[in-house]
Structures are given as C-alpha cells and as structure tokens.
N, C-alpha and C. Protein backbone atom coordinates (compact mmCIF):
# COMPACT_ATOMS: atom_id res chain seq x y z
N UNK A 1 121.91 145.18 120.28
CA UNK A 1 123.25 145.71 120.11
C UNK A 1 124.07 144.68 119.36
N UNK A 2 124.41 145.14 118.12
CA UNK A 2 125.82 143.97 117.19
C UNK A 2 127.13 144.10 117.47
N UNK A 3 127.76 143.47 117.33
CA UNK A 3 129.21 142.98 118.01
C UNK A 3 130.29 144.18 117.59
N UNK A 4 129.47 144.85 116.31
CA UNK A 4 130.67 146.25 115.74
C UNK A 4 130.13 147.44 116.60
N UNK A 5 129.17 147.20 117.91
CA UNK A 5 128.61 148.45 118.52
C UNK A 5 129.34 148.23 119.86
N UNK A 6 130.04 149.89 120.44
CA UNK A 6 130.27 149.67 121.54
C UNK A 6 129.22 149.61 122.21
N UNK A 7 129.69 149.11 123.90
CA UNK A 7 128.85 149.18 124.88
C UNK A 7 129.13 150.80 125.77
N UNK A 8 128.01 151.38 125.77
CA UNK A 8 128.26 152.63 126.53
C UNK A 8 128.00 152.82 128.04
N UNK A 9 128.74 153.78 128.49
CA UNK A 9 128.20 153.90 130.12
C UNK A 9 127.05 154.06 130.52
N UNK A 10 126.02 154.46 129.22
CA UNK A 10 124.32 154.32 129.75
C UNK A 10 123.48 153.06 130.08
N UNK A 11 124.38 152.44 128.49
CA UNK A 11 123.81 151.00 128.41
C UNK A 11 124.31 149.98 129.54
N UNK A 12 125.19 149.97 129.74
CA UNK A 12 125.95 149.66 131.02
C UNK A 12 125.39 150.03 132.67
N UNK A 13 124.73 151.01 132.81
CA UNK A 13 124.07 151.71 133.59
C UNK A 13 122.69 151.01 134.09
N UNK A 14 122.14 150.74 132.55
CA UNK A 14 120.82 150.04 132.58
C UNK A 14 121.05 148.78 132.92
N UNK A 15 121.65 147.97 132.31
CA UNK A 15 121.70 146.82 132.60
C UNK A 15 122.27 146.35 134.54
N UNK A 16 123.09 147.28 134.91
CA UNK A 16 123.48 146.91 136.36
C UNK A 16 121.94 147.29 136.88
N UNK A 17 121.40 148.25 137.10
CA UNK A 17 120.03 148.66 137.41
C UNK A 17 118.68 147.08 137.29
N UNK A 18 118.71 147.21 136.12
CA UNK A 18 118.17 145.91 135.47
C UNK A 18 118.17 145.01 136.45
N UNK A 19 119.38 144.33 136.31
CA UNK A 19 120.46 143.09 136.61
C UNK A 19 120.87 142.27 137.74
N UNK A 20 120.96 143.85 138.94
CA UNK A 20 121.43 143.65 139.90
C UNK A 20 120.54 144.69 140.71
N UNK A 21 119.97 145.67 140.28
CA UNK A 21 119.03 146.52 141.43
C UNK A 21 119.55 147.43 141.80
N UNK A 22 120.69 147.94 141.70
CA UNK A 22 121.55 148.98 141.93
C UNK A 22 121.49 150.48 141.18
N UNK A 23 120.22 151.39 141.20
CA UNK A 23 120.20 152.23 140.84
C UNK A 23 121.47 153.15 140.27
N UNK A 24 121.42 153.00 138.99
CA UNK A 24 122.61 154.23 138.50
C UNK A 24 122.54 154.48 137.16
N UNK A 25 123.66 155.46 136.73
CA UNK A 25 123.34 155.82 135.21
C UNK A 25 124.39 156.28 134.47
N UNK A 26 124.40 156.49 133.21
CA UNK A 26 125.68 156.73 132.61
C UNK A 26 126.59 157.97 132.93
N UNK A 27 125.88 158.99 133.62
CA UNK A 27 127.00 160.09 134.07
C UNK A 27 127.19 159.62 135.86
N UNK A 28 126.84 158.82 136.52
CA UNK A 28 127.50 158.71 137.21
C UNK A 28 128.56 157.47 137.00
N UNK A 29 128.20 156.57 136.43
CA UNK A 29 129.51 155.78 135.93
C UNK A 29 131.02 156.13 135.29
N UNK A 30 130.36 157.03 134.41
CA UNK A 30 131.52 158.11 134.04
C UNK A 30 131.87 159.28 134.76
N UNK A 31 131.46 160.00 135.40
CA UNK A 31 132.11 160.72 136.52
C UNK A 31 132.67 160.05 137.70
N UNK A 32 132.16 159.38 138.58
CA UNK A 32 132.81 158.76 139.73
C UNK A 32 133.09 157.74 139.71
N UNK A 33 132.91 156.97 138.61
CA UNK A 33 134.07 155.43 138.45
C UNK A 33 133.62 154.94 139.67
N UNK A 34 132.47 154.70 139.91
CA UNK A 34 131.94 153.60 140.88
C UNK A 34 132.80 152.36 141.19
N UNK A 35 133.13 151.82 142.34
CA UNK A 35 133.48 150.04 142.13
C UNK A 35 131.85 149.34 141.87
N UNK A 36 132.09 148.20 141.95
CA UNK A 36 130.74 147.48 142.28
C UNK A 36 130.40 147.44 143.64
N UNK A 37 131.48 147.60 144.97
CA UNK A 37 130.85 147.02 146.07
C UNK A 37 130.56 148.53 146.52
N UNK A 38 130.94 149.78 145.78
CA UNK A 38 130.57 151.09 146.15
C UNK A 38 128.90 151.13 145.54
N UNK A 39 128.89 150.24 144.18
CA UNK A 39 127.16 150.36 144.26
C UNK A 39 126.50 149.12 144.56
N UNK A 40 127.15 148.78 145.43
CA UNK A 40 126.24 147.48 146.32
C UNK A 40 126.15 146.75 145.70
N UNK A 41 127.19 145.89 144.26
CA UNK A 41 126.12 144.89 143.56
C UNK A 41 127.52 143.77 144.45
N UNK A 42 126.91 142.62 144.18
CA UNK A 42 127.66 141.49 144.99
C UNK A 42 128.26 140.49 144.04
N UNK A 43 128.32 139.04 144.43
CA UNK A 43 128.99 138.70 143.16
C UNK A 43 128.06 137.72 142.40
N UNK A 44 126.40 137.86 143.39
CA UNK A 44 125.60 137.18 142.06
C UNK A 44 125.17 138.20 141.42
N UNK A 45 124.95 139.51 141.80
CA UNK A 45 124.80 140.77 141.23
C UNK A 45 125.34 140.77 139.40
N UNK A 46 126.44 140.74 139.89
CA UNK A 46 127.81 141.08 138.92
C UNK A 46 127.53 139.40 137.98
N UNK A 47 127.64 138.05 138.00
CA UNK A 47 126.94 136.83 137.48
C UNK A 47 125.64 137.82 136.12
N UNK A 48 124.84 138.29 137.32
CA UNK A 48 123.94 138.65 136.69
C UNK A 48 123.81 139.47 135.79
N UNK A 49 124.84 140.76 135.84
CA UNK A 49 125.06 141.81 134.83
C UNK A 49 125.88 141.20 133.35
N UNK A 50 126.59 140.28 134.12
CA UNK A 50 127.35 139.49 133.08
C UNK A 50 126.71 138.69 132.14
N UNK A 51 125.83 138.32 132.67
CA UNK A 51 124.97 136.78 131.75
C UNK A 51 123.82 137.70 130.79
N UNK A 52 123.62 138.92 131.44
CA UNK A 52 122.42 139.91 130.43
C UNK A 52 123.81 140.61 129.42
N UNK A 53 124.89 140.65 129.41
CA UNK A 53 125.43 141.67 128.48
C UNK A 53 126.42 140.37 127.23
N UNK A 54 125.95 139.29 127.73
CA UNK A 54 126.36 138.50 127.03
C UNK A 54 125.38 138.07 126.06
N UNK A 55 124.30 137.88 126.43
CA UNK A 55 123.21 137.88 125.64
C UNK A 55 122.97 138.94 124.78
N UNK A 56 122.54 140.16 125.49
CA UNK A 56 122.53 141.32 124.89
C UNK A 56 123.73 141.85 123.49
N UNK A 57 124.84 141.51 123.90
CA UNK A 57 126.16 141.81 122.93
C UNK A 57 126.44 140.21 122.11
N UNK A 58 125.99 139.06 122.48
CA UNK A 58 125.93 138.34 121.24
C UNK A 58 127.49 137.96 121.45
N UNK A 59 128.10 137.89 122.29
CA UNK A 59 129.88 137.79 122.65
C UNK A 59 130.02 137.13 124.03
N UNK A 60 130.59 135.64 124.26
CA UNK A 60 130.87 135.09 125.59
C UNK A 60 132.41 136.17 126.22
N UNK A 61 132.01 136.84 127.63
CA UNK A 61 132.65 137.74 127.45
C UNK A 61 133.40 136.93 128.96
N UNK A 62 133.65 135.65 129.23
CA UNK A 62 134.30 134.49 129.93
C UNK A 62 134.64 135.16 131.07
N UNK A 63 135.25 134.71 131.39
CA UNK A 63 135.85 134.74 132.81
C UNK A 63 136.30 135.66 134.07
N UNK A 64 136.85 136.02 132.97
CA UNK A 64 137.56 137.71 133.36
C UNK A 64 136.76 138.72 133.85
N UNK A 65 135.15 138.71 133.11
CA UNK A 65 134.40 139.54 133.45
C UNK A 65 133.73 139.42 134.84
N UNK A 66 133.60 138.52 134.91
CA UNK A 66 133.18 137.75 136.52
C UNK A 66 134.26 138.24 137.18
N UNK A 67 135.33 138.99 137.14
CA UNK A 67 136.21 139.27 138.43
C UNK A 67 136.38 140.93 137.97
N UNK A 68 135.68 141.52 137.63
CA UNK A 68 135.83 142.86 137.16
C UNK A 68 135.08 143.56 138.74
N UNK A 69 136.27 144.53 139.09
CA UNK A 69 136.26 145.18 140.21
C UNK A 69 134.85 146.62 140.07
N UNK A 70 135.26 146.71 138.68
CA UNK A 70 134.46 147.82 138.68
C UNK A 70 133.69 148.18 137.52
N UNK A 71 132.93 148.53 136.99
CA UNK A 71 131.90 149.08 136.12
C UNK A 71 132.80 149.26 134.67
N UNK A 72 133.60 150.23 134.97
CA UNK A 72 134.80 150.37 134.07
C UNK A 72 135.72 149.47 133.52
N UNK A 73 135.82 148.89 134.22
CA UNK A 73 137.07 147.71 133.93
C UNK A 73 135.74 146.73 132.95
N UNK A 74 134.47 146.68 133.33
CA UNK A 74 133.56 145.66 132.38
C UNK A 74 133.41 145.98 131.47
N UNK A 75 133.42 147.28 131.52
CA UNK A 75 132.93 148.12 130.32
C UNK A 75 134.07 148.23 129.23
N UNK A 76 135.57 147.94 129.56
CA UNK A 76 137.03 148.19 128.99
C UNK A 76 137.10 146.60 128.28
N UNK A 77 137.03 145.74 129.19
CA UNK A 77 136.28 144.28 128.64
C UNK A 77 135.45 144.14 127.34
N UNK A 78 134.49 144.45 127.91
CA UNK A 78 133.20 144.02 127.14
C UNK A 78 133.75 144.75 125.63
N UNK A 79 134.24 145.86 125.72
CA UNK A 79 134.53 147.00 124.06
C UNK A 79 135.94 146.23 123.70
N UNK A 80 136.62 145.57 124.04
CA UNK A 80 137.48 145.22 123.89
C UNK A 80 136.93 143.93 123.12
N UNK A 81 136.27 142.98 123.46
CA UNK A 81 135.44 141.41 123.18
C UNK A 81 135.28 142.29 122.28
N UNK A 82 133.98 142.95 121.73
CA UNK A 82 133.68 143.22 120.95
C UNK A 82 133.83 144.05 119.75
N UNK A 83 135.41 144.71 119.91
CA UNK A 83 135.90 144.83 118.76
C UNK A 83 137.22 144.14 117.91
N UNK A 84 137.41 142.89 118.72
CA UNK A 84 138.08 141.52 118.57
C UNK A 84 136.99 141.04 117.74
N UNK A 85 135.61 140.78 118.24
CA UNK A 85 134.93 139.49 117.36
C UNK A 85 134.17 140.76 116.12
N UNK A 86 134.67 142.11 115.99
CA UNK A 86 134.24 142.72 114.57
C UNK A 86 134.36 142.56 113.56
C-alpha cells in the first residue's frame, strides 16, 4: 500500500485479525464501530496493529495512534497521515 492509497475498513480488519487475534472484518468495522476493548484487543494488541500499519503504509503514524479508542478513530488517523505525506 503507497502513501496516496487510503487505508480501508477491510484492510484495517486484516491487519487487527493479523496483529492482535481479534477476529473481524470490514463490514463489521463499518457497521458497528467496534471500540478495541469491545474486540478484545489490549494495549499490546493495539502496539501491534500499529507497528504492522506503519510498515505496511510506509508513514510513522506516532503517538496518537497508540491512544486510538477505536478502529475508526485509527483508521481517521492513519487516512489523514497519509494524505498529508501525498
């Protein structure tokens, strides 16, 4: 994925799955706006989703993302980083 591509709720989906073990997918991310502690990921969970979508997207996506409550809010982040560094 290059820095002019958003990140989508599938790709996003996979990677928490991946990442953290937390079975899910892009229509439930986008329908029920999961938190993280509603899909069980914790906060090395969330470390972990963070450090693969940083790699993956090629964008240090700092600090902020490490305190993201919810799936959405990373995902509002992460498209945000990456259409700053476009």
């Amino acid at each position: 994925m290059s820095p002019s591509t958003a990140l989508s709720h599938e790709a996003l989906a996979e990677v928490i799955t991946r990442c953290a073990g937390a079975r899910t997918d892009g229509a439930v991310l986008r329908d029920t706006r999961p938190t993280f502690a509603d899909l069980a990921v914790d906060s090395l969970g969330l470390l972990g989703i963070v450090a693969e979508l940083e790699q993956t997207l090629g964008i240090p996506l700092g600090p902020d993302a490490e305190r993201c409550e919810s799936p959405d809010e990373l995902l509002d982040l992460a498209n945000t980083l990456l259409r700053s560094a476009a």
